[in-house]
C-alpha atoms as a PDB file:
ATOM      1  CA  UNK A   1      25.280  23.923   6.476  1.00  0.00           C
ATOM      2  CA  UNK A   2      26.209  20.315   7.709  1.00  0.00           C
ATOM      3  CA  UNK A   3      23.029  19.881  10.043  1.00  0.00           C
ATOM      4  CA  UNK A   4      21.157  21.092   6.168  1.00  0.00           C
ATOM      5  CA  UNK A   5      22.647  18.185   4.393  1.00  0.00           C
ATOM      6  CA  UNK A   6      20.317  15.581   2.604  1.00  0.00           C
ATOM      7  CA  UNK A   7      21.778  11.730   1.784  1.00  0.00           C
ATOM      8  CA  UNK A   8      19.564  10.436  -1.150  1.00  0.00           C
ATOM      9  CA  UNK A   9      19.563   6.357  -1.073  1.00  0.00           C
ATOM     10  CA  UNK A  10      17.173   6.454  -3.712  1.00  0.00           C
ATOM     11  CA  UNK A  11      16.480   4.508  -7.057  1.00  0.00           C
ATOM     12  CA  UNK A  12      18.923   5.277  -9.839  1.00  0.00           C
ATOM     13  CA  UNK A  13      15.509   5.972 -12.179  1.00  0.00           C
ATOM     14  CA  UNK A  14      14.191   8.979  -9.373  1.00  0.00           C
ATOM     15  CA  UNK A  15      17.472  10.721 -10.304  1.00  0.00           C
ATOM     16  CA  UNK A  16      17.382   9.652 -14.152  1.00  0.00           C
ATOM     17  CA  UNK A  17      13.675  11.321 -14.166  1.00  0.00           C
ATOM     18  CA  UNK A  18      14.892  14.230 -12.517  1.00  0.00           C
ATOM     19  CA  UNK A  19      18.218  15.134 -14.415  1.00  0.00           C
ATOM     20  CA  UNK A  20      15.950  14.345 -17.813  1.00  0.00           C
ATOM     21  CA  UNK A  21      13.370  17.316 -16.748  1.00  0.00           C
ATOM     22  CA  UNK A  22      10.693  15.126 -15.716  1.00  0.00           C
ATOM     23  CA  UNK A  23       8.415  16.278 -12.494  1.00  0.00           C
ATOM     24  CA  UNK A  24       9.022  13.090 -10.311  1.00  0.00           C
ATOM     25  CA  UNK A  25       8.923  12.815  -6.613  1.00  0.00           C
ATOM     26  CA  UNK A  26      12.730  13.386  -6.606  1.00  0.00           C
ATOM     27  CA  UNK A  27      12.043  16.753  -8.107  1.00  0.00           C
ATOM     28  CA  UNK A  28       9.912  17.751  -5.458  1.00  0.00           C
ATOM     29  CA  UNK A  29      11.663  17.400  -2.756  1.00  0.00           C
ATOM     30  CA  UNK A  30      14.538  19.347  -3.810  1.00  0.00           C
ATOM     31  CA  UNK A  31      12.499  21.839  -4.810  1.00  0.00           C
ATOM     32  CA  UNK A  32      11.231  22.043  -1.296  1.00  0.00           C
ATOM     33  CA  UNK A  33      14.853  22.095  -0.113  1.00  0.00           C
ATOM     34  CA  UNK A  34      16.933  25.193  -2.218  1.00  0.00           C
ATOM     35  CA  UNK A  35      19.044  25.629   0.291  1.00  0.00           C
ATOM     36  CA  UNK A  36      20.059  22.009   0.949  1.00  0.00           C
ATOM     37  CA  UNK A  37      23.647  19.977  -0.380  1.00  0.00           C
ATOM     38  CA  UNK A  38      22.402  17.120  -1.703  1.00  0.00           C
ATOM     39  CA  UNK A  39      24.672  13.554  -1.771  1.00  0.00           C
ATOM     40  CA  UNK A  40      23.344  11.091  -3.893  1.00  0.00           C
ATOM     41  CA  UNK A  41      24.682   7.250  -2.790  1.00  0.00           C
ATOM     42  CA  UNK A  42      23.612   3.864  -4.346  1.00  0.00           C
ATOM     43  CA  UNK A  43      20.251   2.819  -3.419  1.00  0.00           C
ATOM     44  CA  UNK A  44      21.776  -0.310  -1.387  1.00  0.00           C
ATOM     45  CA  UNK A  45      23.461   1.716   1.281  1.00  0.00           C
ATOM     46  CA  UNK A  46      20.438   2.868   3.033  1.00  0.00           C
ATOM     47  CA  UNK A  47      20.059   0.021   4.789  1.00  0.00           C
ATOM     48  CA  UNK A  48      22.427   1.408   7.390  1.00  0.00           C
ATOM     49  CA  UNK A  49      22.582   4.707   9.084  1.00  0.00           C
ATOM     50  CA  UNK A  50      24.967   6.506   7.096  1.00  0.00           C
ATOM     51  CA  UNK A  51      28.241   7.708   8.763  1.00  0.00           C
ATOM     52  CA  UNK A  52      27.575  11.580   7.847  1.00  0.00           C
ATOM     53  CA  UNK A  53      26.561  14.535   9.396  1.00  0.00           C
ATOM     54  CA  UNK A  54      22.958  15.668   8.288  1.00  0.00           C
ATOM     55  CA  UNK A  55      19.321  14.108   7.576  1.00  0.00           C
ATOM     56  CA  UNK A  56      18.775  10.767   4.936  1.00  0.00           C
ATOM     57  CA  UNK A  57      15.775   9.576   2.780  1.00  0.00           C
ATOM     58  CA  UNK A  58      15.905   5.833   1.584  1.00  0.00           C
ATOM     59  CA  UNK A  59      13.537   4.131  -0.414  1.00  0.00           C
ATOM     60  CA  UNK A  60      11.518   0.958   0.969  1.00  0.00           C
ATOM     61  CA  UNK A  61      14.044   0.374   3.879  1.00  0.00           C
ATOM     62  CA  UNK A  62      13.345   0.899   7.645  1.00  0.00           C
ATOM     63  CA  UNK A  63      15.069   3.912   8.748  1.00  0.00           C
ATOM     64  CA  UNK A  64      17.642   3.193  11.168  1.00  0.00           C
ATOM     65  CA  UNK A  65      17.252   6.929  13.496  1.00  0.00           C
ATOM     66  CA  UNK A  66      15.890   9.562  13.411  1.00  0.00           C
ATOM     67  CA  UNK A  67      17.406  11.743  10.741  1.00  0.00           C
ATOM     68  CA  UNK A  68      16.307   9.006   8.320  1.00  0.00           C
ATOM     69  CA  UNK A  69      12.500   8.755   6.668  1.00  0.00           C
ATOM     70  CA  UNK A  70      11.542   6.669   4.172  1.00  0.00           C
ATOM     71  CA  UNK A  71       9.846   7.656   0.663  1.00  0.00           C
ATOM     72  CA  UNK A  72       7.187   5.496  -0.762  1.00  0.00           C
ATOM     73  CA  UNK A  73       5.218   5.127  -3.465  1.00  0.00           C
ATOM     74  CA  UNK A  74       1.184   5.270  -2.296  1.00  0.00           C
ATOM     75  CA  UNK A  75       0.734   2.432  -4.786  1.00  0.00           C
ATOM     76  CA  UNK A  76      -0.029   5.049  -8.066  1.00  0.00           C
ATOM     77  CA  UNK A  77       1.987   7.383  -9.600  1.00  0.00           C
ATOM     78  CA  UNK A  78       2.146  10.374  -8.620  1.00  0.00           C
ATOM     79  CA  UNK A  79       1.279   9.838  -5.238  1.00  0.00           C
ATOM     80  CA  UNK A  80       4.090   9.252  -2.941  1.00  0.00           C
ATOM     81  CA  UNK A  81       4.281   9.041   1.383  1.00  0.00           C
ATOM     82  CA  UNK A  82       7.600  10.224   3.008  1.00  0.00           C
ATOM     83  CA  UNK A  83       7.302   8.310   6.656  1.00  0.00           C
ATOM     84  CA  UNK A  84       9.373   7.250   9.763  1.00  0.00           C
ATOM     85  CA  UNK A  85       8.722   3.875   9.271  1.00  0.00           C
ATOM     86  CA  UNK A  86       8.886   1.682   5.883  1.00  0.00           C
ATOM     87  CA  UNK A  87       5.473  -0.435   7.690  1.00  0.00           C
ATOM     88  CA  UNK A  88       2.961   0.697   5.937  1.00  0.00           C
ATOM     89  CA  UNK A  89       0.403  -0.159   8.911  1.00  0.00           C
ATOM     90  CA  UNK A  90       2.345   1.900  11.204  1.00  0.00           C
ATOM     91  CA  UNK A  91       2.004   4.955   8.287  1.00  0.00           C
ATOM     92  CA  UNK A  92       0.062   8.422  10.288  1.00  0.00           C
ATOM     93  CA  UNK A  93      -2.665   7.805   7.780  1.00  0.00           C
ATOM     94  CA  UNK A  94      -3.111   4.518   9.263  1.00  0.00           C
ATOM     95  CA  UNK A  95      -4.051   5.712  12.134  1.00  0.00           C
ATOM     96  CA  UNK A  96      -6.333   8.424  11.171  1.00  0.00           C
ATOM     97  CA  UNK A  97     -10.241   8.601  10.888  1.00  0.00           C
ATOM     98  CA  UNK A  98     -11.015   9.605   7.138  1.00  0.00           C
ATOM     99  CA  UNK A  99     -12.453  12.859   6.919  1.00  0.00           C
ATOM    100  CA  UNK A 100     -15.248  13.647   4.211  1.00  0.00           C
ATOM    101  CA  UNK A 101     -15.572  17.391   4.716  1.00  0.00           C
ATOM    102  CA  UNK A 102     -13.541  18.503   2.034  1.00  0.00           C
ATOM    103  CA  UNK A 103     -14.134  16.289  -0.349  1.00  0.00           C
ATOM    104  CA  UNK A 104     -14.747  18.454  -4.210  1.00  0.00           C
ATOM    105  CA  UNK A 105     -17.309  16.758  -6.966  1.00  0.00           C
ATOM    106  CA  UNK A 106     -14.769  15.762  -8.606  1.00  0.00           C
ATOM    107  CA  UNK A 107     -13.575  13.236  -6.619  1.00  0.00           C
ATOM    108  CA  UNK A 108     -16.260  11.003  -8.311  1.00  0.00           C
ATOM    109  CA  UNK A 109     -13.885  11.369 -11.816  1.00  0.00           C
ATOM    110  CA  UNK A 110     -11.021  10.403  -9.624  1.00  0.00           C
ATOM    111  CA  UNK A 111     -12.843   6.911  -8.797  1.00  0.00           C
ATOM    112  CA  UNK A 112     -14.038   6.467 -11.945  1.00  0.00           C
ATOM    113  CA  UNK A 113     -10.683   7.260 -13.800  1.00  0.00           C
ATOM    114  CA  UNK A 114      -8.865   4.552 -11.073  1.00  0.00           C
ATOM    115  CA  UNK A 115     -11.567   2.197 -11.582  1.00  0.00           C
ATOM    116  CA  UNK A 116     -11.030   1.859 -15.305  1.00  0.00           C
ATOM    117  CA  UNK A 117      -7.710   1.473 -14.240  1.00  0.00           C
ATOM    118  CA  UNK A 118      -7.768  -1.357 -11.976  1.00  0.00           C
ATOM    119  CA  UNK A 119     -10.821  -2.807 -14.462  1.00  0.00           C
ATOM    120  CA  UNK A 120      -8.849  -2.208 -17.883  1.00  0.00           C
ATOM    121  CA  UNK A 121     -12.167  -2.851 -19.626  1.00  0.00           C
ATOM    122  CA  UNK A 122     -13.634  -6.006 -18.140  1.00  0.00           C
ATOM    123  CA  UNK A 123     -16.844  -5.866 -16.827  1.00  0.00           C
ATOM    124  CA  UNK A 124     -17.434  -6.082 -13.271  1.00  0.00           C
ATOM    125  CA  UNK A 125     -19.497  -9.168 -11.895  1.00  0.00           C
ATOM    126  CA  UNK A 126     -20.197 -11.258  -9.372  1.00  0.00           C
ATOM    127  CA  UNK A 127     -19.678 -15.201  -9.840  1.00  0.00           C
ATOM    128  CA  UNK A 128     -19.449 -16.576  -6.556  1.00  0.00           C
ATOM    129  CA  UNK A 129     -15.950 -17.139  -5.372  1.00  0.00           C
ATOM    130  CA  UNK A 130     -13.731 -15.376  -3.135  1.00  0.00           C
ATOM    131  CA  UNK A 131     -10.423 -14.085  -3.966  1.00  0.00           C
ATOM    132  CA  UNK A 132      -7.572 -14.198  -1.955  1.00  0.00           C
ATOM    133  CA  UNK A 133      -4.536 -13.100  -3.202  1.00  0.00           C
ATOM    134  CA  UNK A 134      -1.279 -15.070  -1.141  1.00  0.00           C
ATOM    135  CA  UNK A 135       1.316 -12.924  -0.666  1.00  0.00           C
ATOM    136  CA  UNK A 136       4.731 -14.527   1.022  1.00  0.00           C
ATOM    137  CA  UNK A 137       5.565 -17.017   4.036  1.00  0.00           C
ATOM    138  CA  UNK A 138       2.227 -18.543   4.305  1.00  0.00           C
ATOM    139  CA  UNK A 139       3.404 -20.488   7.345  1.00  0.00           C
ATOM    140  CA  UNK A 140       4.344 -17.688   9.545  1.00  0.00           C
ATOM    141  CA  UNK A 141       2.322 -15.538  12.606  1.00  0.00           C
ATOM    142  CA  UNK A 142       4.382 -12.441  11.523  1.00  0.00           C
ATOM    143  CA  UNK A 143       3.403  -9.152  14.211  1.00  0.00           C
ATOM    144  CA  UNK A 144       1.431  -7.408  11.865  1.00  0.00           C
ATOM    145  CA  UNK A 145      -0.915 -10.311  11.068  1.00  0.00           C
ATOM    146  CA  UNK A 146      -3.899 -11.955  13.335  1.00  0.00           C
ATOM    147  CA  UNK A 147      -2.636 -15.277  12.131  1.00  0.00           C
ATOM    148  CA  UNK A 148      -0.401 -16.909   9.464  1.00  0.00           C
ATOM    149  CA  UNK A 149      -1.455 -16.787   5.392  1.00  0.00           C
ATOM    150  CA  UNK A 150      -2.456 -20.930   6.063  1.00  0.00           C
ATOM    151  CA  UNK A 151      -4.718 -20.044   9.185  1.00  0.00           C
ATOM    152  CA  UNK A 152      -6.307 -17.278   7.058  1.00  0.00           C
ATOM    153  CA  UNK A 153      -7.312 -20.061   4.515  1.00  0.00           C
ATOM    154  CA  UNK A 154      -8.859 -22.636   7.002  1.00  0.00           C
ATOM    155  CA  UNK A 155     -10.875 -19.567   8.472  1.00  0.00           C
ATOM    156  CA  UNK A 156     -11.827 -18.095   5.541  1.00  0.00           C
ATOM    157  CA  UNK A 157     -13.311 -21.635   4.414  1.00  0.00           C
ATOM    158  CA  UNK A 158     -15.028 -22.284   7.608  1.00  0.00           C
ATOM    159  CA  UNK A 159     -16.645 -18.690   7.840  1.00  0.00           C
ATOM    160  CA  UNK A 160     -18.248 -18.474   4.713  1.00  0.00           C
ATOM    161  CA  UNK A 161     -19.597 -21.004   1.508  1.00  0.00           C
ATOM    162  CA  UNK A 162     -18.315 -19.407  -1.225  1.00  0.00           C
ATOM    163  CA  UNK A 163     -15.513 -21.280  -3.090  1.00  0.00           C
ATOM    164  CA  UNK A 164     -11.957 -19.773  -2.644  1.00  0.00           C
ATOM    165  CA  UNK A 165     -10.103 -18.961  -5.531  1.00  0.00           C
ATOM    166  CA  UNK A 166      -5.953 -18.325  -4.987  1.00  0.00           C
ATOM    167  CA  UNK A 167      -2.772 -16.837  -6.369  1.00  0.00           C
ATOM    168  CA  UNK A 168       0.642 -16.936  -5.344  1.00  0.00           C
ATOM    169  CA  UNK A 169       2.747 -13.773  -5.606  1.00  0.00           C
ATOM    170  CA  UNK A 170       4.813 -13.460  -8.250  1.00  0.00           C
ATOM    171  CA  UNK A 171       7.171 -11.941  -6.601  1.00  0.00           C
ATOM    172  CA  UNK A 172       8.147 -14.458  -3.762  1.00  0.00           C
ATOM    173  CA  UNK A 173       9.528 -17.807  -3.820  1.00  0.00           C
ATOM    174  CA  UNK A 174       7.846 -20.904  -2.219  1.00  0.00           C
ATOM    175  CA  UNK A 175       9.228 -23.029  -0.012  1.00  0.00           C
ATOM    176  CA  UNK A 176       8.942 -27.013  -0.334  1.00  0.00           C
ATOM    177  CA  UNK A 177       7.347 -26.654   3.055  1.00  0.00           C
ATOM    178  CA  UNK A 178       4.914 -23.992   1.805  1.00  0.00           C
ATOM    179  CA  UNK A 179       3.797 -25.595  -1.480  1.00  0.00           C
ATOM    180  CA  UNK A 180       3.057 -29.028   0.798  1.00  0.00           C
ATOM    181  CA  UNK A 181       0.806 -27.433   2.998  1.00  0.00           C
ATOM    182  CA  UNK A 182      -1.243 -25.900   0.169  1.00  0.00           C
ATOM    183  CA  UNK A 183      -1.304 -28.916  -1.382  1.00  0.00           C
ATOM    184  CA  UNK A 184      -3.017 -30.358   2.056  1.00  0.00           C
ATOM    185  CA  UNK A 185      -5.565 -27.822   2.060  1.00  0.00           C
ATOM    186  CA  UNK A 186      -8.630 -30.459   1.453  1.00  0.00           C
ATOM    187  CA  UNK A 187     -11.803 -28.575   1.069  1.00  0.00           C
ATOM    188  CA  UNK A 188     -12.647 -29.179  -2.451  1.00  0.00           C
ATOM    189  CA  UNK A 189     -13.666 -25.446  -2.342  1.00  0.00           C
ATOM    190  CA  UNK A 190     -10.114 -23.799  -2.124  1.00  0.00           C
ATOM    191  CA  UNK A 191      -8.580 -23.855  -5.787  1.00  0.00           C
ATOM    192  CA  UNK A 192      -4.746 -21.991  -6.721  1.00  0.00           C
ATOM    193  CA  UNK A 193      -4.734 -20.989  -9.997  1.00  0.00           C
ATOM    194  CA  UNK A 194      -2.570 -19.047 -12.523  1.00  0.00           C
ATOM    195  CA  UNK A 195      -5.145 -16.115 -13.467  1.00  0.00           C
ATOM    196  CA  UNK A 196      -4.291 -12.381 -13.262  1.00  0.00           C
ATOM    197  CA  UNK A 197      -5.664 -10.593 -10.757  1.00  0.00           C
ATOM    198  CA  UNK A 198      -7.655  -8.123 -12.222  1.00  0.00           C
ATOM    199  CA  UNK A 199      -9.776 -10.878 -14.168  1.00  0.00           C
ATOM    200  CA  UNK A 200     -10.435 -12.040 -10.888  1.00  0.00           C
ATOM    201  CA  UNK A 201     -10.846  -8.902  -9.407  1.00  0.00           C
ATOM    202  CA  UNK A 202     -13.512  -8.127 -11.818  1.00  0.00           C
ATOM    203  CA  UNK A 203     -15.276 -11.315 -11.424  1.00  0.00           C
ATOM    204  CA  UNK A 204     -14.950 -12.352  -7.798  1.00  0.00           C
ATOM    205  CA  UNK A 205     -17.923 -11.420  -5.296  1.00  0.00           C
ATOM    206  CA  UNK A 206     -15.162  -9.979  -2.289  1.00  0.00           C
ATOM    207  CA  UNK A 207     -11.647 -10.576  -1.533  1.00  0.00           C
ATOM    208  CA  UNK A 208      -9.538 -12.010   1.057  1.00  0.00           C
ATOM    209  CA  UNK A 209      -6.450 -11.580   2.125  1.00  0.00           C
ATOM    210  CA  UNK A 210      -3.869 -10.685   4.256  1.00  0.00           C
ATOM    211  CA  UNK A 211      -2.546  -7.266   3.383  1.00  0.00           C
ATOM    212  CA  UNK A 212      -1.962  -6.861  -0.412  1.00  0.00           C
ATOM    213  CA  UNK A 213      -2.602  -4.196  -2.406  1.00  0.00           C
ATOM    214  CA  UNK A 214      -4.929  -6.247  -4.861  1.00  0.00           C
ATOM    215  CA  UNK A 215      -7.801  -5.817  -1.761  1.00  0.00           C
ATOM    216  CA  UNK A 216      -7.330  -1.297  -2.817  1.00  0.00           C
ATOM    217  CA  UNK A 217      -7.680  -2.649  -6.172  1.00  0.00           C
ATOM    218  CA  UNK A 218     -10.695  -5.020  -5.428  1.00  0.00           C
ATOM    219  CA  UNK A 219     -11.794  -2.011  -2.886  1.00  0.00           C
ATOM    220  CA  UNK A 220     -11.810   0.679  -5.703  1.00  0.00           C
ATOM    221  CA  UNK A 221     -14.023  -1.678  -8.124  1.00  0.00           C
ATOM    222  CA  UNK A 222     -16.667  -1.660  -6.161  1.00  0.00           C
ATOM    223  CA  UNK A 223     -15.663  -4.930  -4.157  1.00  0.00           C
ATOM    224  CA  UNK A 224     -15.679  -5.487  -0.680  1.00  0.00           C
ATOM    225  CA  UNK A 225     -12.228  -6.506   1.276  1.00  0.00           C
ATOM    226  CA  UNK A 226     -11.542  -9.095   4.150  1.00  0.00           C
ATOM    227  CA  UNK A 227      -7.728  -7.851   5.429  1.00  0.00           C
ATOM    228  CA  UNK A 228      -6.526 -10.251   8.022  1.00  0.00           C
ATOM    229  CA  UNK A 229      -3.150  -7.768   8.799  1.00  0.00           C
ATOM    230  CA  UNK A 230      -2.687  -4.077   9.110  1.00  0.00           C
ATOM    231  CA  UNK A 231      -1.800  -2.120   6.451  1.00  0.00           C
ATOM    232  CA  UNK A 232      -2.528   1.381   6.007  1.00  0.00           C
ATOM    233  CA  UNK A 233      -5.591   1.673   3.461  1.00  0.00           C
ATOM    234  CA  UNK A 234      -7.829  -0.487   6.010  1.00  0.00           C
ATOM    235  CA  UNK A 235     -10.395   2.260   6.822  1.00  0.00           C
ATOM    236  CA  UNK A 236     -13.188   0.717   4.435  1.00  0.00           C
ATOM    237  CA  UNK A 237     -12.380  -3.041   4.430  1.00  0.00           C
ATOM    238  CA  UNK A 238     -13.242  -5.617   6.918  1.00  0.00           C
ATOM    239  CA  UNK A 239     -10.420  -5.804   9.112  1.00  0.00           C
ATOM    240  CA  UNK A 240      -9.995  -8.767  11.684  1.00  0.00           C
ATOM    241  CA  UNK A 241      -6.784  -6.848  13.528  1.00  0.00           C
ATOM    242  CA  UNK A 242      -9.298  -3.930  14.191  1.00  0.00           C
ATOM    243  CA  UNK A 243     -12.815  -5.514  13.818  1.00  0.00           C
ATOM    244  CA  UNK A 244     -12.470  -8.995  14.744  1.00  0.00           C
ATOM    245  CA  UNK A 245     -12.856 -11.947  12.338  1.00  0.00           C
ATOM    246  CA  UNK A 246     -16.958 -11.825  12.477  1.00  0.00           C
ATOM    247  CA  UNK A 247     -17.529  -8.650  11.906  1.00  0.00           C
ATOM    248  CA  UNK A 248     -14.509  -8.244   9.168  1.00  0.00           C
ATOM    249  CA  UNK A 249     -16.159 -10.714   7.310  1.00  0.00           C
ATOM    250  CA  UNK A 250     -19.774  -9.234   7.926  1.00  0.00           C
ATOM    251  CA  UNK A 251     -18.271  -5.499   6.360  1.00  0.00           C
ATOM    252  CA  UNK A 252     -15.591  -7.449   4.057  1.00  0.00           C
ATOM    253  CA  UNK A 253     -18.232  -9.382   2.317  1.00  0.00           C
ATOM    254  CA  UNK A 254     -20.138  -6.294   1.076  1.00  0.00           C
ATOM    255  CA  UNK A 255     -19.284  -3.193  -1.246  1.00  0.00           C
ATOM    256  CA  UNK A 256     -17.455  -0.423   0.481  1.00  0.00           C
ATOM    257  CA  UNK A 257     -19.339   2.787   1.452  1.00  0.00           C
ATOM    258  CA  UNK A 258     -18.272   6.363  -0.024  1.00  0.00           C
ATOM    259  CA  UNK A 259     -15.111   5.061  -2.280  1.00  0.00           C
ATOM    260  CA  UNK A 260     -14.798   8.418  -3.936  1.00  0.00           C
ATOM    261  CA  UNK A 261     -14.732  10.155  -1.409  1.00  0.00           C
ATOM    262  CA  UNK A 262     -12.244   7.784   0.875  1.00  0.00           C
ATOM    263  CA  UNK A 263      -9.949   7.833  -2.307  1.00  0.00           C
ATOM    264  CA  UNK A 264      -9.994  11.532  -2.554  1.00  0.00           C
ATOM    265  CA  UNK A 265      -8.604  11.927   0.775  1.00  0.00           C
ATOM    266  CA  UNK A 266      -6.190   8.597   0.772  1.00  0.00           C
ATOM    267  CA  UNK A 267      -4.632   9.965  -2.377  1.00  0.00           C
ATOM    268  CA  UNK A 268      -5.555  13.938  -2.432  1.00  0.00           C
ATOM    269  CA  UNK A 269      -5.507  14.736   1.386  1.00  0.00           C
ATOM    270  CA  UNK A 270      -2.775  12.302   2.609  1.00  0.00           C
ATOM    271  CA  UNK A 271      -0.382  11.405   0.008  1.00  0.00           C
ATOM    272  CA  UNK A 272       2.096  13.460  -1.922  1.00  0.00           C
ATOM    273  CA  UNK A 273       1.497  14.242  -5.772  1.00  0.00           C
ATOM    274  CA  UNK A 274       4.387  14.652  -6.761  1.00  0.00           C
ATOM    275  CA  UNK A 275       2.544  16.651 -10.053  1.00  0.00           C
ATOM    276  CA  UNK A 276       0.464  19.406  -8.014  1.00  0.00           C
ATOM    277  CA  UNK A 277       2.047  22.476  -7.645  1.00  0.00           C
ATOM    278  CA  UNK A 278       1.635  22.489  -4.102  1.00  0.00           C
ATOM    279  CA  UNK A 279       3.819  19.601  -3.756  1.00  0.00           C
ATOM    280  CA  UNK A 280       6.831  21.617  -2.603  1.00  0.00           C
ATOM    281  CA  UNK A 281       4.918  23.058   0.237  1.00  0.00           C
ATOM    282  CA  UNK A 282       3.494  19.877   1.679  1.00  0.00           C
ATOM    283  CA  UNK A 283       7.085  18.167   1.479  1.00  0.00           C
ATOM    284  CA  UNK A 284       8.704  21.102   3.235  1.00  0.00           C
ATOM    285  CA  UNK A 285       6.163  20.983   5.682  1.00  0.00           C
ATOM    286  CA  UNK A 286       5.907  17.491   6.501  1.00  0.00           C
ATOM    287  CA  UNK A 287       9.535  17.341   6.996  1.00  0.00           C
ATOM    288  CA  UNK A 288       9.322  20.294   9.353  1.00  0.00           C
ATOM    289  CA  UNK A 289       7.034  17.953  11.196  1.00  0.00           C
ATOM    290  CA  UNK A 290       9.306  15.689  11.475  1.00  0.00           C
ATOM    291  CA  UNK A 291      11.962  18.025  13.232  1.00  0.00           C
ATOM    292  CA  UNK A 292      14.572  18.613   9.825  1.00  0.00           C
ATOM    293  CA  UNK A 293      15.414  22.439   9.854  1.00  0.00           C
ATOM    294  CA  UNK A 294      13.441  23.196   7.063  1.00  0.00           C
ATOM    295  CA  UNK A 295      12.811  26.983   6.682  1.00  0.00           C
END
């Protein structure tokens, strides 16, 4: 049974969920493994390969071999991605052509139900600005981008007229060095502001950035997306990596064709819901994939 042991590096509220009853993502997957000895270790530790015989799931950290994967949340609950890689560009759906031959009615109540989610109410308009939502170290080429978060905003002004309207993540923390060359951005067009994202979701004509998720938000109301770095939901934005910056901006700048059905099978098809009773199955057989002896 050592080669059928499973090392959980895993947030202390997956296991919380899971001892109170609820059907989480945790639940799943040890419902998909009833034979398996389970060793539960604080989150932190997965960070390094663990010292122990059997296989390892972290959370959001790279694996380190190959007896580790790494669970992810496909940006809503219940969907979830169990992967070799914590990058989401480098995810297998990444890298796959959408298919629309399965796709049920009722993937038009799907859209609807996760645009009044991103929308919460607001109207959806067009006022003529673009959105581009900063995410962190704005003055670095990092390999997964086509330039740095700075050269995106001197492009992004000289390709189009529309005024540029910023955020900063909330999440990171600007450096001196950062928040000077923002402040040298000229072009009276470019403007950072304090205003949540989905008010300018709803009211910006197309978004811009690098690789956040606020461009599947933007995407799923009915706006068009500009990605200037991989990332795995890509397949109906404009994306310079895989388009090149004149035609990313030609596809980016209008709405996206056939959300429903793209959302169907990014969510349905190629995630994990972690609430359909057929969620046992898929995680036993994805991990088969993968090479763990799962019978």
């Amino acid at each position: 049974m050592a080669d059928r042991a499973l090392h959980l590096y895993l947030p202390a509220h997956l296991r919380a969920d899971h001892e109170a009853g609820k059907t989480n993502i945790l639940s799943r997957i040890i419902e998909a493994l009833p034979d398996w000895v389970l060793h539960h270790h604080p989150e932190a530790e997965g960070a390094e390969p663990p010292a122990r015989g059997g296989f390892a799931l972290t959370h959001m950290q790279e694996p380190q071999d190959r007896r580790t994967l790494c669970l992810r949340r496909a940006y809503y609950y219940p969907f979830w991605r169990i992967e070799s890689t914590n990058e989401r560009w480098n995810f297998a759906v990444a890298r796959k052509a959408p298919d629309y031959s399965r796709i049920p009615p009722r993937a038009r109540a799907f859209h609807a139900r996760l645009r009044e989610r991103v929308l919460a109410g607001r109207e959806s308009t067009r006022e003529g600005f673009v959105f581009m939502p900063l995410q962190g170290r704005l003055l670095d080429h990092r390999s997964f981008q086509s330039m740095s978060p700075m050269a995106m905003i001197a492009e992004t002004l000289a390709r189009q007229p529309l005024p540029v309207v910023a955020t900063l993540h909330p999440g990171e923390t600007y450096t001196e060095a950062e928040r000077a060359a923002l402040a040298g951005v000229t072009d009276p067009r470019f403007r950072l502001v304090e205003t949540p994202a989905a008010e300018l979701i709803a009211r910006c004509d197309y978004v811009v950035t690098q690789n956040s998720s606020v461009a599947l938000q933007a995407m799923i109301a009915g706006k068009g997306a500009v990605l200037f770095a991989g990332i795995d939901f890509h397949h109906p934005a404009g994306s310079v990596p895989r388009d090149g910056i004149e035609a990313a901006f030609a596809r980016g700048a209008a709405p996206p064709d056939r959300m429903a059905e793209y959302l169907w099978w990014f969510f349905r098809h190629e995630a994990i819901d972690a609430q359909a009773p057929d969620a046992p199955a898929r995680i036993a057989a994805l991990l088969r994939a993968q090479g763990w002896p799962v019978a």
